[in-house]
Protein backbone atom coordinates (compact mmCIF):
# COMPACT_ATOMS: atom_id res chain seq x y z
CA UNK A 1 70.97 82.51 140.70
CA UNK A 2 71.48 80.12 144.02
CA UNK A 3 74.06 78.04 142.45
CA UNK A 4 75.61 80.82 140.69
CA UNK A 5 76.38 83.09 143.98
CA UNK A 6 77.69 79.43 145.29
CA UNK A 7 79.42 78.84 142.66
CA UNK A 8 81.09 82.17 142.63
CA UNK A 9 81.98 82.15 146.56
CA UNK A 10 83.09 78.59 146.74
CA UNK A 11 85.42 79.55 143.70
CA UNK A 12 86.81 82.78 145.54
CA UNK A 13 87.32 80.90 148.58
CA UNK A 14 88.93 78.06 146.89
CA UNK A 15 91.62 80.81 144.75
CA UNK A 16 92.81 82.17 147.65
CA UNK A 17 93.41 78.68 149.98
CA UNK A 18 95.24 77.54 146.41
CA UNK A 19 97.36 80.67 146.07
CA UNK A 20 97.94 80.05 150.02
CA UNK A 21 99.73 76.37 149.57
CA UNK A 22 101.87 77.54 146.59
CA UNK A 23 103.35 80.31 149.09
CA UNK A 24 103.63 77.41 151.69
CA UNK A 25 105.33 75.06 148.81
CA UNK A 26 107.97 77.82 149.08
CA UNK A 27 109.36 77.39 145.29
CA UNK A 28 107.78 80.64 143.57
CA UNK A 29 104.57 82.23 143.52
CA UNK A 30 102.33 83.88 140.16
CA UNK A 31 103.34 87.72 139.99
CA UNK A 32 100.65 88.92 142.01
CA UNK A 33 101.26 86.77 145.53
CA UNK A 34 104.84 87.66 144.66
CA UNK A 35 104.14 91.19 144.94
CA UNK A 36 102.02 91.06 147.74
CA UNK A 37 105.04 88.73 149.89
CA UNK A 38 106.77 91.60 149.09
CA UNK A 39 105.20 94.19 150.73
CA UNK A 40 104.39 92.04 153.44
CA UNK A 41 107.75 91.56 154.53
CA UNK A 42 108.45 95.37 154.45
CA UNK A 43 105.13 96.17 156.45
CA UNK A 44 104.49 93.48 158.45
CA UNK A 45 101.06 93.20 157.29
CA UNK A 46 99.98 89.05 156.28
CA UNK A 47 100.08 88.26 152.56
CA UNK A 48 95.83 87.91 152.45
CA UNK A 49 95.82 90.90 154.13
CA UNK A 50 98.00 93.16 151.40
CA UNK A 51 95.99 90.93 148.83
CA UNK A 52 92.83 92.27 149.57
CA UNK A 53 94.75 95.87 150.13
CA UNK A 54 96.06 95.40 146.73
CA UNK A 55 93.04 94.59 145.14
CA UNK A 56 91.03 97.61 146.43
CA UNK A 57 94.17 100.23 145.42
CA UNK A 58 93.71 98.09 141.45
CA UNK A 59 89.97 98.67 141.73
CA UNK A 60 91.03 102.43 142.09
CA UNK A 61 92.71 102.30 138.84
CA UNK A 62 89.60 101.37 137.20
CA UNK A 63 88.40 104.36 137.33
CA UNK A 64 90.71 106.62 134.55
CA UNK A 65 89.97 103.39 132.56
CA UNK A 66 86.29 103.47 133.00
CA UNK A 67 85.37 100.20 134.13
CA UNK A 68 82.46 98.82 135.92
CA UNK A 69 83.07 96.27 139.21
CA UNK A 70 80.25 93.76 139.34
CA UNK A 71 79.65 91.27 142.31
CA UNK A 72 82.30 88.85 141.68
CA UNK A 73 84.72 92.03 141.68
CA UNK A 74 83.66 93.53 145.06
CA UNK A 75 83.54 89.48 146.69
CA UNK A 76 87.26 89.18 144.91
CA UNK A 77 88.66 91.69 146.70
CA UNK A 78 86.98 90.75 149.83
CA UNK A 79 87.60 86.58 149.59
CA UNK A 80 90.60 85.91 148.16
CA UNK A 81 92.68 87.66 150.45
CA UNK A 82 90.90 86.30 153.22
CA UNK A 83 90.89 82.65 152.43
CA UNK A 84 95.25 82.89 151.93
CA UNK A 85 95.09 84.48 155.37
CA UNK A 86 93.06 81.86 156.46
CA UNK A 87 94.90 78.85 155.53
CA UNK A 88 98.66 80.34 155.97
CA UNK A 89 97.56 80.95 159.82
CA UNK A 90 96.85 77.54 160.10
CA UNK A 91 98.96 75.62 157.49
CA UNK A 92 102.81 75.31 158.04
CA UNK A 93 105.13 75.60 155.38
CA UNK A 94 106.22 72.24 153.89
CA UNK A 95 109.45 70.67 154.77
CA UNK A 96 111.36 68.62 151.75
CA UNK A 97 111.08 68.97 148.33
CA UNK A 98 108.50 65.95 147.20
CA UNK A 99 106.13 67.31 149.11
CA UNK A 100 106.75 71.09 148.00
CA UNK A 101 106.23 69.97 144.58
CA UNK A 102 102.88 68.28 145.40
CA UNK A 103 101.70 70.51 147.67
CA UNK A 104 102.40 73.58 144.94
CA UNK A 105 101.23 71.53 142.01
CA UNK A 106 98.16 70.80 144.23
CA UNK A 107 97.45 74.92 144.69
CA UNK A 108 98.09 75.32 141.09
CA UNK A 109 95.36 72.74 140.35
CA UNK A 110 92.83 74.40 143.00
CA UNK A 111 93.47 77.76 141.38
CA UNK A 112 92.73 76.87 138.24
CA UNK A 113 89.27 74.74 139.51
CA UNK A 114 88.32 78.12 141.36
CA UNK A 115 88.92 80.22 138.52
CA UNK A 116 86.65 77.81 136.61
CA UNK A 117 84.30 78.60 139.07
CA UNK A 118 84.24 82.19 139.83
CA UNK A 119 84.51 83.08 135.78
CA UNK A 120 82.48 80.56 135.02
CA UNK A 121 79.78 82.08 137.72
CA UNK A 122 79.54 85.40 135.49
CA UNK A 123 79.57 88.25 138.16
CA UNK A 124 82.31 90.30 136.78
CA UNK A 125 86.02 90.25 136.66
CA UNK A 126 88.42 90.33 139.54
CA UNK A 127 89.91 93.74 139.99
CA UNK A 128 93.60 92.89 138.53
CA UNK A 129 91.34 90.63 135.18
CA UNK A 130 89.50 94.17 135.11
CA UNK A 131 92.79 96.00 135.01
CA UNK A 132 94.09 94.07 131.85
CA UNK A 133 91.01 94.41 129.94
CA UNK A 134 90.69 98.08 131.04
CA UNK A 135 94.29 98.61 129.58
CA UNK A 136 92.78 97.09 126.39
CA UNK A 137 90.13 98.97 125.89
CA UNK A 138 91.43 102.38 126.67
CA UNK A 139 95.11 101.74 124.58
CA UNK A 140 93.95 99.04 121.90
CA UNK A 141 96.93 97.37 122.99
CA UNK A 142 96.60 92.99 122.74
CA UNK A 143 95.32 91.72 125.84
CA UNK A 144 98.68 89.58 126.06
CA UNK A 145 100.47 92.93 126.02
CA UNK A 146 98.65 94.61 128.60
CA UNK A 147 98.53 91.54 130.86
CA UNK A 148 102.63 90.84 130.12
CA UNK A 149 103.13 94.93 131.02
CA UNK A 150 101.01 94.67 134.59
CA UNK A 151 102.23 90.76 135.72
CA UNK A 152 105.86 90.97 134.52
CA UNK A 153 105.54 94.55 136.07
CA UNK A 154 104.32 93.13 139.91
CA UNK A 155 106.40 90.25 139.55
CA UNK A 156 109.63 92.49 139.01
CA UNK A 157 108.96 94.90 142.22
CA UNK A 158 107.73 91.95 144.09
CA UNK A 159 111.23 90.32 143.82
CA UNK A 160 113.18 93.20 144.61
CA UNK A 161 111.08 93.80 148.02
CA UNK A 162 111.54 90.26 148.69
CA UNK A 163 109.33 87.73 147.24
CA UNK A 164 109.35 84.32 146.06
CA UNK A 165 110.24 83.88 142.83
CA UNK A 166 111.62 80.38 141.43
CA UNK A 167 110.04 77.06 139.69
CA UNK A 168 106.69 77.80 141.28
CA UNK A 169 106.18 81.09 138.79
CA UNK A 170 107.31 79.46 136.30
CA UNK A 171 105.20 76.30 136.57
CA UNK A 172 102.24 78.87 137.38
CA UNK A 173 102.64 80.43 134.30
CA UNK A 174 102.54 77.67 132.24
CA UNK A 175 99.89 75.83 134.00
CA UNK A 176 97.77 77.89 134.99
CA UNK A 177 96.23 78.85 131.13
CA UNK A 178 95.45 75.46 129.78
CA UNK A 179 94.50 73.96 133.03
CA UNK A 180 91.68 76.92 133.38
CA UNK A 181 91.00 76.76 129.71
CA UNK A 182 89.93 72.89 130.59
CA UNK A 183 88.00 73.99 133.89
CA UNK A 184 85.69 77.02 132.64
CA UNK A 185 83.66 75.17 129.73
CA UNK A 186 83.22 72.44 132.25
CA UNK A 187 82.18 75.42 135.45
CA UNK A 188 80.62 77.75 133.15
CA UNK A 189 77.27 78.63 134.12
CA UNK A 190 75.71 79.48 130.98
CA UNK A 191 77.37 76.50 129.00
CA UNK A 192 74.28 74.84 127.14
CA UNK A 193 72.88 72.26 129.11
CA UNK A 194 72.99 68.15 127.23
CA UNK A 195 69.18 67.31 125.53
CA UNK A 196 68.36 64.07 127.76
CA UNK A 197 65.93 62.01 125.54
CA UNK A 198 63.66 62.91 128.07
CA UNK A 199 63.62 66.53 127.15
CA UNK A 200 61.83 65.80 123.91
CA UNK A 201 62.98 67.90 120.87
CA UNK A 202 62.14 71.52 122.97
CA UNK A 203 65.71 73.56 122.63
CA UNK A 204 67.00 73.38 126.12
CA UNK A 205 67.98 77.18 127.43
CA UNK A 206 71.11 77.32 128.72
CA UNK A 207 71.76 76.75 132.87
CA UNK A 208 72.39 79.37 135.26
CA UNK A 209 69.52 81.99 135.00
């Protein structure tokens, strides 16, 4: 349980100082940061700050759908949008495009790592994950469907209030699936732990509690 609450905050900390540099790369953002930019510029309010907002008003929606937050779901909307407040206060944008490739490659790689962790930790979805899967179960539309409908959805009113869209989304999108599809099996808490010779032939219970 120790490592796993770790695991989980490190990984919530981590998605939101990731999401953070791709807005500082300044060449796109994934749908979500793109629709919070938005409404940041029209209220004034930082782009952590209308993340968390944003995830509390999605956690609303759950409701109708009849889902159940766990831990990870309340910490989401509490770290997240914390952490990209955190590190946009402190980190200017980047000047020059090398380094606005690496630096947004480099939060696309973090996100990915912290997604890893935070799934992989087993506490419950983030609100917007919870959203998807809520629109699943109530329509029995694919999960592809439901998540294309709510991202492509954000990202659309997003742009028109403002935000960043460009290569950045587009290299998010395409990233960000297989490079989390590596990370969770490796992060996952209840992955089956390797039989050292040590171990003897007892079946070794899988990590995480």
């Amino acid at each position: 349980m120790p490592r796993r609450i770790t695991q989980l905050l490190v990984g919530l900390v981590l998605y939101g100082a990731g999401c953070a540099l791709t807005v500082e790369a300044g060449l796109g953002v994934d749908p979500w940061t793109v629709f919070a930019q938005g409404v940041s510029i029209h209220t004034g309010i930082g782009i952590g700050w209308v993340t968390n907002i944003v995830g509390f008003l999605v956690l609303l929606l759950w409701i109708p759908l009849r889902q159940k937050p766990g831990i990870g779901t309340i910490a989401n909307i509490l770290l997240v949008g914390t952490s990209m407040q955190v590190v946009l206060t402190f980190v200017p944008p980047i000047a020059g495009l090398p380094a606005q490739i690496a630096v947004l490659l480099g939060g696309i790689l973090m996100v990915a790592i912290a997604s890893g962790l935070y799934i992989g930790a087993r506490f419950g979805p983030g609100p917007r994950d919870g959203l998807m899967t809520g629109l699943h179960a109530r329509l029995h539309w694919p999960i592809w469907v439901c998540r294309a409908l709510v991202e492509l959805s954000v990202l659309a009113i997003g742009w028109l209030l403002g935000g960043t869209v460009g290569i950045g989304t587009v290299l998010f999108a395409v990233l960000i699936g297989p490079l989390v599809h590596i990370a969770l099996p490796l992060l996952d808490t209840a992955r089956p732990r390797r039989i050292r010779q040590s171990d003897g032939p007892t079946t070794i219970a899988a990590v995480g509690g």
